[in-house]
PDB file of N, CA and C in Angstrom:
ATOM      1  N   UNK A   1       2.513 -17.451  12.861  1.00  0.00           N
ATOM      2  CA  UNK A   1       1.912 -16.143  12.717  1.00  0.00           C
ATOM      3  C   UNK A   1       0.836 -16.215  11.636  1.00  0.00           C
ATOM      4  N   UNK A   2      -0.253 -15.710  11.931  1.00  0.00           N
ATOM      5  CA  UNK A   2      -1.465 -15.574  11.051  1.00  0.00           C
ATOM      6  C   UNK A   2      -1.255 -14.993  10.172  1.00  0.00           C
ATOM      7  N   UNK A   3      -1.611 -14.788   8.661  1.00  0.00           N
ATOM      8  CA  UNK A   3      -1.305 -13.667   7.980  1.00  0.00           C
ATOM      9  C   UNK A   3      -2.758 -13.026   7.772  1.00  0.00           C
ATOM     10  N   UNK A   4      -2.324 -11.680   7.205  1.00  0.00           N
ATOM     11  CA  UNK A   4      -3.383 -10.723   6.922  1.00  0.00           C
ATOM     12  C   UNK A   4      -3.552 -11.256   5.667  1.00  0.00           C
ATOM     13  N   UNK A   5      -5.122 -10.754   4.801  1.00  0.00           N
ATOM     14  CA  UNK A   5      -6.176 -10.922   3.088  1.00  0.00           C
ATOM     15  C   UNK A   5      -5.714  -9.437   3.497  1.00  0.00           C
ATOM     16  N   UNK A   6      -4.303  -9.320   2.286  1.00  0.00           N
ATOM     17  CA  UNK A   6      -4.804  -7.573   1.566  1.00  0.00           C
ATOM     18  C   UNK A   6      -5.505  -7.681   0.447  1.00  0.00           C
ATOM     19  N   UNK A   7      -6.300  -6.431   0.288  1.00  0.00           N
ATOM     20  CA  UNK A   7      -7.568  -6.042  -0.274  1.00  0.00           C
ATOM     21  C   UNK A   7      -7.193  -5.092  -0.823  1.00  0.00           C
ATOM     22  N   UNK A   8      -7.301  -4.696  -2.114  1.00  0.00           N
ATOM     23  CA  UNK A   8      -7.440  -3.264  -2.739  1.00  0.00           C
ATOM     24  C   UNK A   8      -8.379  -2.711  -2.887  1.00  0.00           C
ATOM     25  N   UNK A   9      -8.650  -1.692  -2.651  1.00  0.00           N
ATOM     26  CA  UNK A   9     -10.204  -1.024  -3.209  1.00  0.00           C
ATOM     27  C   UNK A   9     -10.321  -0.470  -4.809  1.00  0.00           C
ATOM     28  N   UNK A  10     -11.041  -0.344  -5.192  1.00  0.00           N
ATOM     29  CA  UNK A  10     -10.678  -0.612  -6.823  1.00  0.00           C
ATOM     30  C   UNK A  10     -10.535   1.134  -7.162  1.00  0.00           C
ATOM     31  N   UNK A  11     -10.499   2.236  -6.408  1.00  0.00           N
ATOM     32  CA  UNK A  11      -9.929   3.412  -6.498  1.00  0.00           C
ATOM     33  C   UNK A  11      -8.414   3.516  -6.324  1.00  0.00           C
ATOM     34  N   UNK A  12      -8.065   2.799  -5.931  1.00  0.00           N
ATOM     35  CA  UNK A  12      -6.683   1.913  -5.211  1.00  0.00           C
ATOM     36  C   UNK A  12      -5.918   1.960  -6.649  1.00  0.00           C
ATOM     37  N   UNK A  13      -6.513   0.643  -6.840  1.00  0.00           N
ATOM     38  CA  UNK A  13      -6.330  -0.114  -8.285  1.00  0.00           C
ATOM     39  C   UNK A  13      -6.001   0.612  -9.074  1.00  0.00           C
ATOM     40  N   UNK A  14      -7.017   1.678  -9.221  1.00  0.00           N
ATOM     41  CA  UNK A  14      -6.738   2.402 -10.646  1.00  0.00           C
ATOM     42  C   UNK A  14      -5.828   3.623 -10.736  1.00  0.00           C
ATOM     43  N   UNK A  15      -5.707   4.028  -9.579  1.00  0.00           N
ATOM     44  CA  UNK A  15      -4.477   5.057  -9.149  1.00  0.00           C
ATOM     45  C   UNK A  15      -3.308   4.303  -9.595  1.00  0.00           C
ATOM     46  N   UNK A  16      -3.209   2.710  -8.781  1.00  0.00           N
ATOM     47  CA  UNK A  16      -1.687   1.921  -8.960  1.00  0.00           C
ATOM     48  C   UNK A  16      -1.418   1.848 -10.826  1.00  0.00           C
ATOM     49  N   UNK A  17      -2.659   1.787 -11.200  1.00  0.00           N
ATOM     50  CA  UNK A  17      -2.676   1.278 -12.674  1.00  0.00           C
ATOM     51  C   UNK A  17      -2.203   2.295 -13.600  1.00  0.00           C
ATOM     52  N   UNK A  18      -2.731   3.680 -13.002  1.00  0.00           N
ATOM     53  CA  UNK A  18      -2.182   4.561 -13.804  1.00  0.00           C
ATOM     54  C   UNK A  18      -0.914   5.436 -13.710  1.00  0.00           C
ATOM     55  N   UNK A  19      -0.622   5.366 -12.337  1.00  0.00           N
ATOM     56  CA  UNK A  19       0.688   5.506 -11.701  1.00  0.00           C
ATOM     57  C   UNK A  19       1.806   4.515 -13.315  1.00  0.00           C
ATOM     58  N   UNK A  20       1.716   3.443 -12.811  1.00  0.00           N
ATOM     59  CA  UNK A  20       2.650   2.358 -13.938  1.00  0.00           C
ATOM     60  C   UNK A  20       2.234   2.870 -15.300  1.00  0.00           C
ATOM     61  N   UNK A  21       1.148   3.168 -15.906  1.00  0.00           N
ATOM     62  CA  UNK A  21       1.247   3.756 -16.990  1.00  0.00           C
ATOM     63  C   UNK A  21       1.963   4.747 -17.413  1.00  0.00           C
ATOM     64  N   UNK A  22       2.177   5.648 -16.451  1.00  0.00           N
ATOM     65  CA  UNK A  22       2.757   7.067 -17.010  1.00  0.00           C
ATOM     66  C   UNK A  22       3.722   6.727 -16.171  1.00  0.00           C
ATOM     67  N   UNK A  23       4.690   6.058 -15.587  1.00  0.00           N
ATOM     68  CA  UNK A  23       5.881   5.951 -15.161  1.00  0.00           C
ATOM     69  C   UNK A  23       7.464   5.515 -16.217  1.00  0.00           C
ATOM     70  N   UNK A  24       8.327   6.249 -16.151  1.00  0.00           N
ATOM     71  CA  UNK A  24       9.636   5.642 -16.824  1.00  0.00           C
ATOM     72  C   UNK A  24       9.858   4.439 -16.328  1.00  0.00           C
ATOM     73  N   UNK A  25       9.587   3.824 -15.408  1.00  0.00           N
ATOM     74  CA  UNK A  25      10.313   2.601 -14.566  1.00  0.00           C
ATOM     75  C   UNK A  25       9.227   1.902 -14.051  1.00  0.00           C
ATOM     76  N   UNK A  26       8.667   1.392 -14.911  1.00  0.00           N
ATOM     77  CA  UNK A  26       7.478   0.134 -14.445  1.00  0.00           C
ATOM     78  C   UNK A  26       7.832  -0.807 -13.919  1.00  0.00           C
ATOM     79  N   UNK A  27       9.217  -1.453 -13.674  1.00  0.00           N
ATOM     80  CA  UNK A  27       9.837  -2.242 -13.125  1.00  0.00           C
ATOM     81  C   UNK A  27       9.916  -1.627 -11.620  1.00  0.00           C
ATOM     82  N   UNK A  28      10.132  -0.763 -11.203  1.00  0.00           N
ATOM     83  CA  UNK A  28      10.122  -0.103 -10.306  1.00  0.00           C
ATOM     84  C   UNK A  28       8.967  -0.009  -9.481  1.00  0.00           C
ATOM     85  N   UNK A  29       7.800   0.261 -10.233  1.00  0.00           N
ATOM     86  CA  UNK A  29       6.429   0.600  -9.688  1.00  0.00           C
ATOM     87  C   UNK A  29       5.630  -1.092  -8.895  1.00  0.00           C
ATOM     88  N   UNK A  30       6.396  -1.697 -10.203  1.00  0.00           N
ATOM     89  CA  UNK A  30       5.641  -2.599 -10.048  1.00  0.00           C
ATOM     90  C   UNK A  30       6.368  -3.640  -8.911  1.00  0.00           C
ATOM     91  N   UNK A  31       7.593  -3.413  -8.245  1.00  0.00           N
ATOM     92  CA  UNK A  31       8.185  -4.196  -7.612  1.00  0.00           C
ATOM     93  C   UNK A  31       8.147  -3.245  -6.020  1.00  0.00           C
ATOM     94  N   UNK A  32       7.868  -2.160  -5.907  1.00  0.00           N
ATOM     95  CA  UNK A  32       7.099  -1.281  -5.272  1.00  0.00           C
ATOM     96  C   UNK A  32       5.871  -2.091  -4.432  1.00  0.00           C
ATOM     97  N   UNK A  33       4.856  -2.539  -5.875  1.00  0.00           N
ATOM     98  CA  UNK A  33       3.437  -2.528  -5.057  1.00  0.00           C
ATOM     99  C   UNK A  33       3.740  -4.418  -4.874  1.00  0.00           C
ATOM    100  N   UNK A  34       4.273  -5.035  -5.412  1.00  0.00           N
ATOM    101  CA  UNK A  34       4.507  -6.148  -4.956  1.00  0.00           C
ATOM    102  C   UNK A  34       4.791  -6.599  -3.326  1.00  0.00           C
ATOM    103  N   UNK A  35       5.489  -5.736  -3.202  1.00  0.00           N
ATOM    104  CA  UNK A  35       6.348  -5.356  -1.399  1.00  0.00           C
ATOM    105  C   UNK A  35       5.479  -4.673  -0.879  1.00  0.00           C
ATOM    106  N   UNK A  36       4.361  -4.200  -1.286  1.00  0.00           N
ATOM    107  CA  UNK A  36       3.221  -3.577  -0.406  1.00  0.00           C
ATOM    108  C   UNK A  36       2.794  -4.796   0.178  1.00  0.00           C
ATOM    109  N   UNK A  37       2.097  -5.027  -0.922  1.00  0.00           N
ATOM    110  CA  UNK A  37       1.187  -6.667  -0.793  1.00  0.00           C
ATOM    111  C   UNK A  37       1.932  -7.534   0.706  1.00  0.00           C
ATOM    112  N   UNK A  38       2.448  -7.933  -0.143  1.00  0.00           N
ATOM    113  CA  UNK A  38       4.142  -8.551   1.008  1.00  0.00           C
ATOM    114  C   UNK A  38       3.872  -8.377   2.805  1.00  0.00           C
ATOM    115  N   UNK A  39       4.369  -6.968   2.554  1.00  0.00           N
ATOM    116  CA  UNK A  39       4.894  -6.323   3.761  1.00  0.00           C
ATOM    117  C   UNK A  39       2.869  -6.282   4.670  1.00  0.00           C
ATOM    118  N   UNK A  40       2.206  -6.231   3.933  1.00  0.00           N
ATOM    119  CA  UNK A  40       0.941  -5.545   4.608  1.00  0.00           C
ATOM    120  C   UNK A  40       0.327  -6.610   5.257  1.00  0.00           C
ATOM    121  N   UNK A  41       0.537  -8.297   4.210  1.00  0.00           N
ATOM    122  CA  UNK A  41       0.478  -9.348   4.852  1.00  0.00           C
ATOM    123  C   UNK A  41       0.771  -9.539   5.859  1.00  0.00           C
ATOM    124  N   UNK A  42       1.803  -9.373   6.363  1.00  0.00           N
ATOM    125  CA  UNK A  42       2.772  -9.790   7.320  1.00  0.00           C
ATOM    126  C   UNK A  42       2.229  -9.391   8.350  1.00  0.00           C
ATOM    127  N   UNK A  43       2.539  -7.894   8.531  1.00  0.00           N
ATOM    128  CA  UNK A  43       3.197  -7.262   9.648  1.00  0.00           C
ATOM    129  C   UNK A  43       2.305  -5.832   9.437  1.00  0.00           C
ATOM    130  N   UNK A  44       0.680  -5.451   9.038  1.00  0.00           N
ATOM    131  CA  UNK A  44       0.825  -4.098   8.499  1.00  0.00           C
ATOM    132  C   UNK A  44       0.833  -2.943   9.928  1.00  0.00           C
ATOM    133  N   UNK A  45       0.392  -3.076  11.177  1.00  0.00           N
ATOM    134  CA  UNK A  45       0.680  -2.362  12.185  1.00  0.00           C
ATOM    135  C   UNK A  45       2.080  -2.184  12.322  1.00  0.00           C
ATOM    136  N   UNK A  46       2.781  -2.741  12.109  1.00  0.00           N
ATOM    137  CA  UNK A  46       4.557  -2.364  12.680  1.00  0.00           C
ATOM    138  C   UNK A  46       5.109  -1.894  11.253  1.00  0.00           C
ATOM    139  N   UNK A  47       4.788  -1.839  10.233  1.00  0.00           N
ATOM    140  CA  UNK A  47       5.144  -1.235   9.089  1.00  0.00           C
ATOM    141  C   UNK A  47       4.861  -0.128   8.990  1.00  0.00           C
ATOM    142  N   UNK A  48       3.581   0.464   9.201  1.00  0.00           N
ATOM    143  CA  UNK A  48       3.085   1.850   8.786  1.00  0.00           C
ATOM    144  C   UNK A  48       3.306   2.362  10.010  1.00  0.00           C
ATOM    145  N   UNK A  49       3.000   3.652   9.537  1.00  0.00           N
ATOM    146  CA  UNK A  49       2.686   4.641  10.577  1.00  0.00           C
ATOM    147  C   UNK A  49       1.502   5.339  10.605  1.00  0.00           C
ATOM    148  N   UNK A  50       0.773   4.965  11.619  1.00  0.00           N
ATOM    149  CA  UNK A  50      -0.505   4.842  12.016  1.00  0.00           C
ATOM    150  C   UNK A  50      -1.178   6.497  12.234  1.00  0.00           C
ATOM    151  N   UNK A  51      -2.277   7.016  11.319  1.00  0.00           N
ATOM    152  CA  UNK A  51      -2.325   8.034  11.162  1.00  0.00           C
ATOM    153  C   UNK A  51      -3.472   8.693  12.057  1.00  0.00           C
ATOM    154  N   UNK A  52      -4.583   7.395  12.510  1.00  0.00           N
ATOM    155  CA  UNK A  52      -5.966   7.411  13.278  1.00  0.00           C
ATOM    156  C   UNK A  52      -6.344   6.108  13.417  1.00  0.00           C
ATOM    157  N   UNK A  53      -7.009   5.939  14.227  1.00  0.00           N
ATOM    158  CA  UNK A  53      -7.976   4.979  14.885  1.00  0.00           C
ATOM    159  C   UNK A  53      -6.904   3.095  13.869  1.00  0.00           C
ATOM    160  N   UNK A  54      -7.817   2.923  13.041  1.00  0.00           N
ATOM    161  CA  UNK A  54      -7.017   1.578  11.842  1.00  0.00           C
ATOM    162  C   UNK A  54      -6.416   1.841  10.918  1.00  0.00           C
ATOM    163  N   UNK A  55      -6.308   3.624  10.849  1.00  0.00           N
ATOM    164  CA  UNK A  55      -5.903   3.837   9.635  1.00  0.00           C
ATOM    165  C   UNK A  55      -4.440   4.109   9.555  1.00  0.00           C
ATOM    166  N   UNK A  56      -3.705   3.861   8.719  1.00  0.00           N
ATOM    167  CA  UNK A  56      -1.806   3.864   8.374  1.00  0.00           C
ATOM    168  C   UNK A  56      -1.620   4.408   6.763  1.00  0.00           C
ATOM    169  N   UNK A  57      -0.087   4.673   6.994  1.00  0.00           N
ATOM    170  CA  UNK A  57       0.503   5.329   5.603  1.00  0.00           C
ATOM    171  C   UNK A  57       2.295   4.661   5.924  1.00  0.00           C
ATOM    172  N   UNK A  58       2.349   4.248   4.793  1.00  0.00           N
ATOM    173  CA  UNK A  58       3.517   3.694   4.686  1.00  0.00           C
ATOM    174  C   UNK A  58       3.801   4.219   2.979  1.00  0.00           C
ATOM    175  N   UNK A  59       5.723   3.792   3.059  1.00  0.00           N
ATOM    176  CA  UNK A  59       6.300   3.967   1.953  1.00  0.00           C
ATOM    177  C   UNK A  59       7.235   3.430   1.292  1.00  0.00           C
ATOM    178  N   UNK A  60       7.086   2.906   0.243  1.00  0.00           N
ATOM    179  CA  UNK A  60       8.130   2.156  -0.156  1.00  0.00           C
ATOM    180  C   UNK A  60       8.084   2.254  -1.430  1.00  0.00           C
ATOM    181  N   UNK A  61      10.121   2.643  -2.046  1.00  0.00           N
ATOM    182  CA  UNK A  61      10.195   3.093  -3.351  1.00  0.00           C
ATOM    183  C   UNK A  61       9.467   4.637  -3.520  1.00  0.00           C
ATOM    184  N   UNK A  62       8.743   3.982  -4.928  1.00  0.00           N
ATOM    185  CA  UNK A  62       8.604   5.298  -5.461  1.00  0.00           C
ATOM    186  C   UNK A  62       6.729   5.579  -4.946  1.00  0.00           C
ATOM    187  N   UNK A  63       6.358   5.114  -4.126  1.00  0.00           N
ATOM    188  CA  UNK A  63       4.677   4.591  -3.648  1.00  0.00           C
ATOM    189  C   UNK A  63       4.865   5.169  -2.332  1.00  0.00           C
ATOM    190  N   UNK A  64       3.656   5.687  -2.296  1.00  0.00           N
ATOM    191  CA  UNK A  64       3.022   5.861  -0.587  1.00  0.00           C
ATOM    192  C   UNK A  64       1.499   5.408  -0.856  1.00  0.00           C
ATOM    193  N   UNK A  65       1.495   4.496   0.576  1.00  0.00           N
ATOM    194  CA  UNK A  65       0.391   3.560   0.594  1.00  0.00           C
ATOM    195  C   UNK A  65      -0.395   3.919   1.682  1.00  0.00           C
ATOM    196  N   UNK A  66      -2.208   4.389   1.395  1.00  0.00           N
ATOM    197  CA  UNK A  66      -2.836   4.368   2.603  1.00  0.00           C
ATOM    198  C   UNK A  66      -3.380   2.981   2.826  1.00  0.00           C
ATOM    199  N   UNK A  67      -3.780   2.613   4.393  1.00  0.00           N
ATOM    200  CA  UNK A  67      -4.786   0.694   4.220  1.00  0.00           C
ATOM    201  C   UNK A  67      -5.167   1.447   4.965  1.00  0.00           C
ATOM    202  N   UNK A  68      -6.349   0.557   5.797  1.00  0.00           N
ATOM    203  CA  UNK A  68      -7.052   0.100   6.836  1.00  0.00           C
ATOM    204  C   UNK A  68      -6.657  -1.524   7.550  1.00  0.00           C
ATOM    205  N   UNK A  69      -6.688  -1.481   8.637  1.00  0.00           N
ATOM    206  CA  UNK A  69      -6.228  -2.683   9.327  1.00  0.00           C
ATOM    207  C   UNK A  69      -7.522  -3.422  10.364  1.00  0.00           C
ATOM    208  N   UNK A  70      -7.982  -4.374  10.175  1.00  0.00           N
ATOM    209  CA  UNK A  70      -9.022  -4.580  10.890  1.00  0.00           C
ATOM    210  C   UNK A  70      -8.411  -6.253  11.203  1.00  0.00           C
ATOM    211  N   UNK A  71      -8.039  -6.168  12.768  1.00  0.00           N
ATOM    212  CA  UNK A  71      -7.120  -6.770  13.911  1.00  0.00           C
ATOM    213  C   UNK A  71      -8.455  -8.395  13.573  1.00  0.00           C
ATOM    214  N   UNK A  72      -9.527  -7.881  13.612  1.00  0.00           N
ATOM    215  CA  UNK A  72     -10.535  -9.147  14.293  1.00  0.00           C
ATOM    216  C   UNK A  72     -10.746  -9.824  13.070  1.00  0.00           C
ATOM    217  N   UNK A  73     -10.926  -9.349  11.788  1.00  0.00           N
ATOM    218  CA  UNK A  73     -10.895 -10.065  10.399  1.00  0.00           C
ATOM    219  C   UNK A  73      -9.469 -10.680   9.471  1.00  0.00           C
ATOM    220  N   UNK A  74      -8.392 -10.077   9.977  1.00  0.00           N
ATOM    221  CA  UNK A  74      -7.187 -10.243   9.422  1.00  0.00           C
ATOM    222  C   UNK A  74      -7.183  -9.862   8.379  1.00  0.00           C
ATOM    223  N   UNK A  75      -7.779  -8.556   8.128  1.00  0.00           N
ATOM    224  CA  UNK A  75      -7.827  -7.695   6.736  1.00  0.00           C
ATOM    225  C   UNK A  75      -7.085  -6.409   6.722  1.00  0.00           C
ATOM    226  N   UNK A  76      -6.743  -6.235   5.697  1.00  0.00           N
ATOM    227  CA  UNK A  76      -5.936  -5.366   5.687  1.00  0.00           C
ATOM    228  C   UNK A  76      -6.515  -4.538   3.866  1.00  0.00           C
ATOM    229  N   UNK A  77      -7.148  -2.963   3.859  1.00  0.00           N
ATOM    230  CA  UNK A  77      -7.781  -2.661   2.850  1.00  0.00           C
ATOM    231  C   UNK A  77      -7.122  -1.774   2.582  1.00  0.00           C
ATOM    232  N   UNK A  78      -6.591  -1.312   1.347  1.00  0.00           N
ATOM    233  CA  UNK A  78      -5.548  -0.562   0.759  1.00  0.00           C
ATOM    234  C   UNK A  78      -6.392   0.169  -0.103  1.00  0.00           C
ATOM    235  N   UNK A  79      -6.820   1.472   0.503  1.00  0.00           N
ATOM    236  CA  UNK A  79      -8.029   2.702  -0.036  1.00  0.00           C
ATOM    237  C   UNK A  79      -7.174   3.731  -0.832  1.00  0.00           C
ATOM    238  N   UNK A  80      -5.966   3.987  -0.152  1.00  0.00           N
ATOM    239  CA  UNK A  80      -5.302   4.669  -1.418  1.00  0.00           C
ATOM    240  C   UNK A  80      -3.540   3.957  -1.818  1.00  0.00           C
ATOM    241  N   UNK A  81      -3.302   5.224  -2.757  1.00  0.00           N
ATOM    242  CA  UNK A  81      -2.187   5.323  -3.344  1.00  0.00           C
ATOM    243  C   UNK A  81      -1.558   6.266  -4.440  1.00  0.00           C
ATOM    244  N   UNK A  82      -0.650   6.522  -4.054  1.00  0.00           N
ATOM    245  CA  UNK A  82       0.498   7.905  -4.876  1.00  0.00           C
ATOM    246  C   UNK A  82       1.523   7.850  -5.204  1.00  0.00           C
ATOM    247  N   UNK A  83       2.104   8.420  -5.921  1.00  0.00           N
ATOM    248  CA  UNK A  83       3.837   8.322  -6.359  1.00  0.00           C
ATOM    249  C   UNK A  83       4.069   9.155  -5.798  1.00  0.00           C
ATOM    250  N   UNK A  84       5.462   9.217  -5.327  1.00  0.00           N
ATOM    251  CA  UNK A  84       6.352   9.996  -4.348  1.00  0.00           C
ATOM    252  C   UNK A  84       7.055  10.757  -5.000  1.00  0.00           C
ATOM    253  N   UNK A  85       7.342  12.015  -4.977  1.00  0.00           N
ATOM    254  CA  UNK A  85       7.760  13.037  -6.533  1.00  0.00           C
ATOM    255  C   UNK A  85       8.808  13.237  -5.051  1.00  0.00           C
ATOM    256  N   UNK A  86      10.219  13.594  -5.934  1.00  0.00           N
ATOM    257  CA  UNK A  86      11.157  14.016  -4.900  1.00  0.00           C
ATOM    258  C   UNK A  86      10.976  15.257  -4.329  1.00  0.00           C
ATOM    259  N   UNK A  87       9.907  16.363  -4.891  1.00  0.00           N
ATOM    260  CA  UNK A  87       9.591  17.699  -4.165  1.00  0.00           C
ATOM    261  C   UNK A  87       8.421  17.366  -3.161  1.00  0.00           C
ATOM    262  N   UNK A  88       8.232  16.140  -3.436  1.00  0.00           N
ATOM    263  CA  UNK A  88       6.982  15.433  -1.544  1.00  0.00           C
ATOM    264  C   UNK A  88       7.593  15.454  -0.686  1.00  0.00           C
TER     265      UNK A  88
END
């Protein structure tokens, strides 16, 4: 199996960055976006749930992850990201 280049977009980045800053459980956050990475490699069409055309939202932990999936490059671009508040 081929794997997917995940990509962050650096709006991405700085959401994830500040998410872990102001979090109690950086261990958490950060083992969160690790398993993004991971999982988006792999497999990111059968992971997410596909919202339009390439675009998906997936969740894991305390993170919800938007990408883009582009089938012909084996890219996979991760444009957003949020913490999951238990009143979401």
């Amino acid at each position: 199996m081929s794997r997917y280049t995940v990509v962050w977009w650096p709006r991405a980045e700085a959401d994830l960055a500040e998410i872990w800053t102001t979090t109690k459980d950086r261990a958490s956050v950060s083992a969160a976006a690790n398993q993004i990475d991971q999982r988006l490699a792999r497999k990111p069409r059968v992971w997410g749930q596909q919202l339009r055309d390439s675009r998906f939202r997936a969740e894991i932990g305390t993170l919800r992850v938007y990408y883009r999936v582009s089938d012909d490059d084996r890219r996979v671009e991760v444009v957003g990201i949020a913490e999951i508040h238990e009143d979401d």
